[in-house]
C-alpha atoms as a PDB file:
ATOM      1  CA  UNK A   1     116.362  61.897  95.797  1.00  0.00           C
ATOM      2  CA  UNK A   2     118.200  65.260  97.608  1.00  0.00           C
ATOM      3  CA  UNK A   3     118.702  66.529  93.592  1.00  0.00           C
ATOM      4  CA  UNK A   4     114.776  65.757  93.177  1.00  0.00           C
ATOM      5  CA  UNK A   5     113.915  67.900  96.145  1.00  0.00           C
ATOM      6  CA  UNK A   6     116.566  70.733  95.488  1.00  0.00           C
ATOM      7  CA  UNK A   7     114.417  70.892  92.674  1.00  0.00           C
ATOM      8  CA  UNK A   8     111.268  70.671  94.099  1.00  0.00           C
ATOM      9  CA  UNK A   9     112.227  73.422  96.790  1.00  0.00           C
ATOM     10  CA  UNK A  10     113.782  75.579  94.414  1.00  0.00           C
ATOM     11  CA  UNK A  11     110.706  76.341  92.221  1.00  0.00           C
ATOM     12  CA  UNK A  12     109.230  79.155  92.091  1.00  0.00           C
ATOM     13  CA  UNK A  13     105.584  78.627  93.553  1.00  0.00           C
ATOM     14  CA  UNK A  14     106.794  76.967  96.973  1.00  0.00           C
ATOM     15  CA  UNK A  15     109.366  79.765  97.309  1.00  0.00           C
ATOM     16  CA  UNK A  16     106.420  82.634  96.237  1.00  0.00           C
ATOM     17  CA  UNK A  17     103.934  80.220  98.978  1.00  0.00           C
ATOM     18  CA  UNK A  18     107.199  80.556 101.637  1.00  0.00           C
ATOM     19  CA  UNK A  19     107.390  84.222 101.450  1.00  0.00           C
ATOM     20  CA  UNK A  20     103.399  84.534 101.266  1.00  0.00           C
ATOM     21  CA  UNK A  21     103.594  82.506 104.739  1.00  0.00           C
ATOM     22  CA  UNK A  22     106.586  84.891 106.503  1.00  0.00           C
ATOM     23  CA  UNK A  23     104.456  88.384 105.304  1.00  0.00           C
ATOM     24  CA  UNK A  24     100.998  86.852 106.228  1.00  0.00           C
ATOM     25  CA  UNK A  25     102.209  86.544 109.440  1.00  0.00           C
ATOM     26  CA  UNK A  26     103.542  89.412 110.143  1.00  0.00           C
ATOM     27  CA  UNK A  27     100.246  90.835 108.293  1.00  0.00           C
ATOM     28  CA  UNK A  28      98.228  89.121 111.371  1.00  0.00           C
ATOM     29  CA  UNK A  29     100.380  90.516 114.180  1.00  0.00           C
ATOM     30  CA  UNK A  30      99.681  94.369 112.614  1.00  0.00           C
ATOM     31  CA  UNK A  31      96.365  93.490 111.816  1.00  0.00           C
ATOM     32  CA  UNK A  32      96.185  91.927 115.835  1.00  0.00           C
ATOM     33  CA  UNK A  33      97.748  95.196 117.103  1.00  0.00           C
ATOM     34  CA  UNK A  34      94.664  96.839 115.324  1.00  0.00           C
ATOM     35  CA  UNK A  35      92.126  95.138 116.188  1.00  0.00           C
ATOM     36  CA  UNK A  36      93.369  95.198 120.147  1.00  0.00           C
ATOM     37  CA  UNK A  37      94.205  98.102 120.030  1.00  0.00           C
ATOM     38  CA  UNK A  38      91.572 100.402 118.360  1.00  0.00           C
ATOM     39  CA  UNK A  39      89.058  98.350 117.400  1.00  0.00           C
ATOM     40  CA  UNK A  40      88.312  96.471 121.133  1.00  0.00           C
ATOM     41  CA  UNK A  41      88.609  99.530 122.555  1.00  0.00           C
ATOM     42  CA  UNK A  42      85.862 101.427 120.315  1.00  0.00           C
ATOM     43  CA  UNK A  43      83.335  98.259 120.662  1.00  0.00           C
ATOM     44  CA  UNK A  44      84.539  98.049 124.429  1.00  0.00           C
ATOM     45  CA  UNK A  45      82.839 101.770 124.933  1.00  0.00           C
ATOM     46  CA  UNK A  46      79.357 100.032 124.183  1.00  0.00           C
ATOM     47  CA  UNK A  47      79.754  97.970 126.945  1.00  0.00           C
ATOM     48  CA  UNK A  48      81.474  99.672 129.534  1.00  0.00           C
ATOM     49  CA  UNK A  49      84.427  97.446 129.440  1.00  0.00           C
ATOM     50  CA  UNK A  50      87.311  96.317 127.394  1.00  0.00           C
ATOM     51  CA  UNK A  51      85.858  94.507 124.698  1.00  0.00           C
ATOM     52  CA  UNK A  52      88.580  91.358 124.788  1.00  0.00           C
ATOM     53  CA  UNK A  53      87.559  90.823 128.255  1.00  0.00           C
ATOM     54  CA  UNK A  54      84.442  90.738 127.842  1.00  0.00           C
ATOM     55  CA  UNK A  55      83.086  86.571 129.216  1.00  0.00           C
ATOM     56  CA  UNK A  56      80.204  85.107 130.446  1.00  0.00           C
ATOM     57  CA  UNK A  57      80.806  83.383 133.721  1.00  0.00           C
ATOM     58  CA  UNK A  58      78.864  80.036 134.725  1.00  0.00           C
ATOM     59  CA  UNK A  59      81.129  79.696 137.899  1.00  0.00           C
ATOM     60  CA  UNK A  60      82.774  82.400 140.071  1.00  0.00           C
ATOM     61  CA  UNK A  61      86.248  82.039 141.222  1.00  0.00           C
ATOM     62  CA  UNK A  62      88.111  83.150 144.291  1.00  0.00           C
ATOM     63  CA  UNK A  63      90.375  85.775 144.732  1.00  0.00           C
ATOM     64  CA  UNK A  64      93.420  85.252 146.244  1.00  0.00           C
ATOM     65  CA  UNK A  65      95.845  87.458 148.013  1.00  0.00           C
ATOM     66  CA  UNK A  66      97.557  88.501 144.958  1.00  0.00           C
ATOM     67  CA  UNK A  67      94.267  89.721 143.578  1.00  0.00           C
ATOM     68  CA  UNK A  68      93.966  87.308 140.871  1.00  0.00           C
ATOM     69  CA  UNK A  69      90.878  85.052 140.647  1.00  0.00           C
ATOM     70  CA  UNK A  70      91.262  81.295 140.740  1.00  0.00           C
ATOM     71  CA  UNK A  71      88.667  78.650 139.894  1.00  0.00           C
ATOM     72  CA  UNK A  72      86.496  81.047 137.591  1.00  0.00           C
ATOM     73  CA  UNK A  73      84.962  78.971 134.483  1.00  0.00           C
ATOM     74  CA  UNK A  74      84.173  81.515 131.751  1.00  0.00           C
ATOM     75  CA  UNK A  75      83.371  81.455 127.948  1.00  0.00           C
ATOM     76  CA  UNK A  76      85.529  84.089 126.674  1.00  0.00           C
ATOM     77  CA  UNK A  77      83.063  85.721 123.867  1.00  0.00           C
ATOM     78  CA  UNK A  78      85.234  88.923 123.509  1.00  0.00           C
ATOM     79  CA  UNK A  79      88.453  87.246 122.795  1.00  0.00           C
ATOM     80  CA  UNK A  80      86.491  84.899 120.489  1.00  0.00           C
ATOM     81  CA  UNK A  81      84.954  88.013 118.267  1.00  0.00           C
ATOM     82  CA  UNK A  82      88.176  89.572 118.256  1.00  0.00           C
ATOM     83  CA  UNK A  83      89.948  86.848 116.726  1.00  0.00           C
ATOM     84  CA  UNK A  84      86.989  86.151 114.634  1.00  0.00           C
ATOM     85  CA  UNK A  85      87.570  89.928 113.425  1.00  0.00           C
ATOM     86  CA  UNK A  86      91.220  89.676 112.897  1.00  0.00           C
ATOM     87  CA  UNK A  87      90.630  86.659 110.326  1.00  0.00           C
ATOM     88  CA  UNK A  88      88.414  88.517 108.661  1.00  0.00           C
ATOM     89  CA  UNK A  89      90.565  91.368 108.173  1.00  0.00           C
ATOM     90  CA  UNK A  90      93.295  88.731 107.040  1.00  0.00           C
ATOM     91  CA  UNK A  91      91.125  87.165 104.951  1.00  0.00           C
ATOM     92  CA  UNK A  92      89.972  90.847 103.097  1.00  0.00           C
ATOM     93  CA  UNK A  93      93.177  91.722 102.378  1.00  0.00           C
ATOM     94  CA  UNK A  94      94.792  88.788 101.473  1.00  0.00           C
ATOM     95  CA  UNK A  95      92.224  88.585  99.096  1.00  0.00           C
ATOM     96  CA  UNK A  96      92.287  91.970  97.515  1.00  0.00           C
ATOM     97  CA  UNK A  97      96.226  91.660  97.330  1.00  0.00           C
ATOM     98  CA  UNK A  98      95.667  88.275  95.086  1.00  0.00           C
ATOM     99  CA  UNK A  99      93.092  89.927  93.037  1.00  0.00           C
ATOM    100  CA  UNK A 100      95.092  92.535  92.373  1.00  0.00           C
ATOM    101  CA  UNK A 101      98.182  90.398  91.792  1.00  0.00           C
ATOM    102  CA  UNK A 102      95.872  88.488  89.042  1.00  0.00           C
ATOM    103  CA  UNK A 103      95.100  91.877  87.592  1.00  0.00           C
ATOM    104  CA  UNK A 104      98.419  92.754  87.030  1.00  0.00           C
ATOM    105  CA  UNK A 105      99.460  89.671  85.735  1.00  0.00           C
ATOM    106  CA  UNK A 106      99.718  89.732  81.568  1.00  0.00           C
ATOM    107  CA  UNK A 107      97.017  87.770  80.506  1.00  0.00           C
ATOM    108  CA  UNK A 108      97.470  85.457  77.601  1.00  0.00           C
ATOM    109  CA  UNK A 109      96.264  86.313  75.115  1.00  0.00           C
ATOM    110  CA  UNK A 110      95.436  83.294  72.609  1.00  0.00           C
ATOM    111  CA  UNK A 111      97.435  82.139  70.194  1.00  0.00           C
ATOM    112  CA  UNK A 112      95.839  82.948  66.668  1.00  0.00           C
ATOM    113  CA  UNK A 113      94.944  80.164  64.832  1.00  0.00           C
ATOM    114  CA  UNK A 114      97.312  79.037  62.140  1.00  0.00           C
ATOM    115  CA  UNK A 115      95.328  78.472  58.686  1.00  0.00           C
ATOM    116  CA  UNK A 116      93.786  74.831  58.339  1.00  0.00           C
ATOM    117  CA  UNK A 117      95.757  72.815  55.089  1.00  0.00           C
ATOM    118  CA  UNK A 118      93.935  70.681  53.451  1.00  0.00           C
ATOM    119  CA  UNK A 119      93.392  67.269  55.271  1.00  0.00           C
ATOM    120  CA  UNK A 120      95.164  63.876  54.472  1.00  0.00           C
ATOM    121  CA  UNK A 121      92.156  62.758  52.528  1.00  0.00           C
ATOM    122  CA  UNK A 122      91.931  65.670  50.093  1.00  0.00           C
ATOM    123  CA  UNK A 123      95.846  65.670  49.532  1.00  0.00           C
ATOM    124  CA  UNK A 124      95.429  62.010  48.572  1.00  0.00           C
ATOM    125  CA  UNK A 125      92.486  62.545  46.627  1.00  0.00           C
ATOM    126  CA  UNK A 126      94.805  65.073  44.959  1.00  0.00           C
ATOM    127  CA  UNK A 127      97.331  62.937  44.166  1.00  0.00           C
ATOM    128  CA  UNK A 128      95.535  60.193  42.943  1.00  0.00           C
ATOM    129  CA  UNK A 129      93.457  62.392  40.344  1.00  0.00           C
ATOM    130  CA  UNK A 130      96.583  64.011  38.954  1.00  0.00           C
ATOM    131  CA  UNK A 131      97.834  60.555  38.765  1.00  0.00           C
ATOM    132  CA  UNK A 132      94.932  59.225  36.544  1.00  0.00           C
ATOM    133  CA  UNK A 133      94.989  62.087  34.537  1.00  0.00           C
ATOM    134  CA  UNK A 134      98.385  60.589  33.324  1.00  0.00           C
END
C-alpha cells in the first residue's frame, strides 16, 4: 500500500497540481496587494472613502474609549467586491497561463494510417482458388 502511494504521489500531474497550488497562492497574495492597494484606492475616490471599507450599516454601534465601535451590524459590500475582483483577476490569469501552456504544448499529430492488407476473407478466398486450380 505505502509502494502504491509512493507511486501515486510521485507522478507527474499531482506533483505539476502541487506546485500549481504553492504559485497560485502566492499569485493571490500579489494579486491581493493590487487590488488593496491600487485598485480600492482608485474606486475609493468615487466615493469619498476607502473602497474596502465601504458597508452598509442596519445597526449603529458604540464607541468606546479606545475609539473603536462595538455592537455595529454591517454588510461589508466593499470587502465583498474586492474579493470578488481579486478572483477574477486569479481566475484571468490562471486561465491565460493554461492556454498558453496548451499552446506550447506539441500537439500530436496523428499517426498516418498504415496501408489496409487484404482481409481474412479475401486471403482465404485466395488460397482456396489457387488450391483448386491444382
Amino acid at each position: 500500500m505505502f509502494k502504491e502511494f509512493k507511486d501515486f504521489a510521485m507522478k507527474g500531474n499531482l506533483v505539476d497540481i502541487a506546485v500549481g497550488f504553492v504559485m497560485g497562492a502566492a499569485f493571490k497574495s500579489v494579486v491581493t496587494s493590487f487590488t488593496g492597494g491600487v485598485v480600492s484606492p482608485a474606486i475609493g475616490l468615487i466615493f469619498k472613502a476607502d473602497f474596502k471599507d465601504l458597508k452598509y450599516i442596519i445597526k449603529d454601534g458604540v464607541t468606546d474609549e479606545a475609539g473603536k465601535v462595538i455592537g455595529e451590524v454591517a454588510i461589508l459590500y466593499g470587502d465583498f467586491i474586492t474579493n470578488v475582483i481579486d478572483f477574477i483577476i486569479v481566475a484571468f490569469v490562471m486561465f491565460m497561463i493554461i492556454k498558453g501552456i496548451n499552446k506550447m504544448k506539441k500537439k500530436e499529430e496523428p499517426a498516418p494510417e498504415t496501408p489496409k492488407g487484404p482481409s481474412q476473407e479475401d486471403l482465404l478466398t485466395e488460397i482456396r482458388d489457387l488450391l483448386s486450380k491444382k
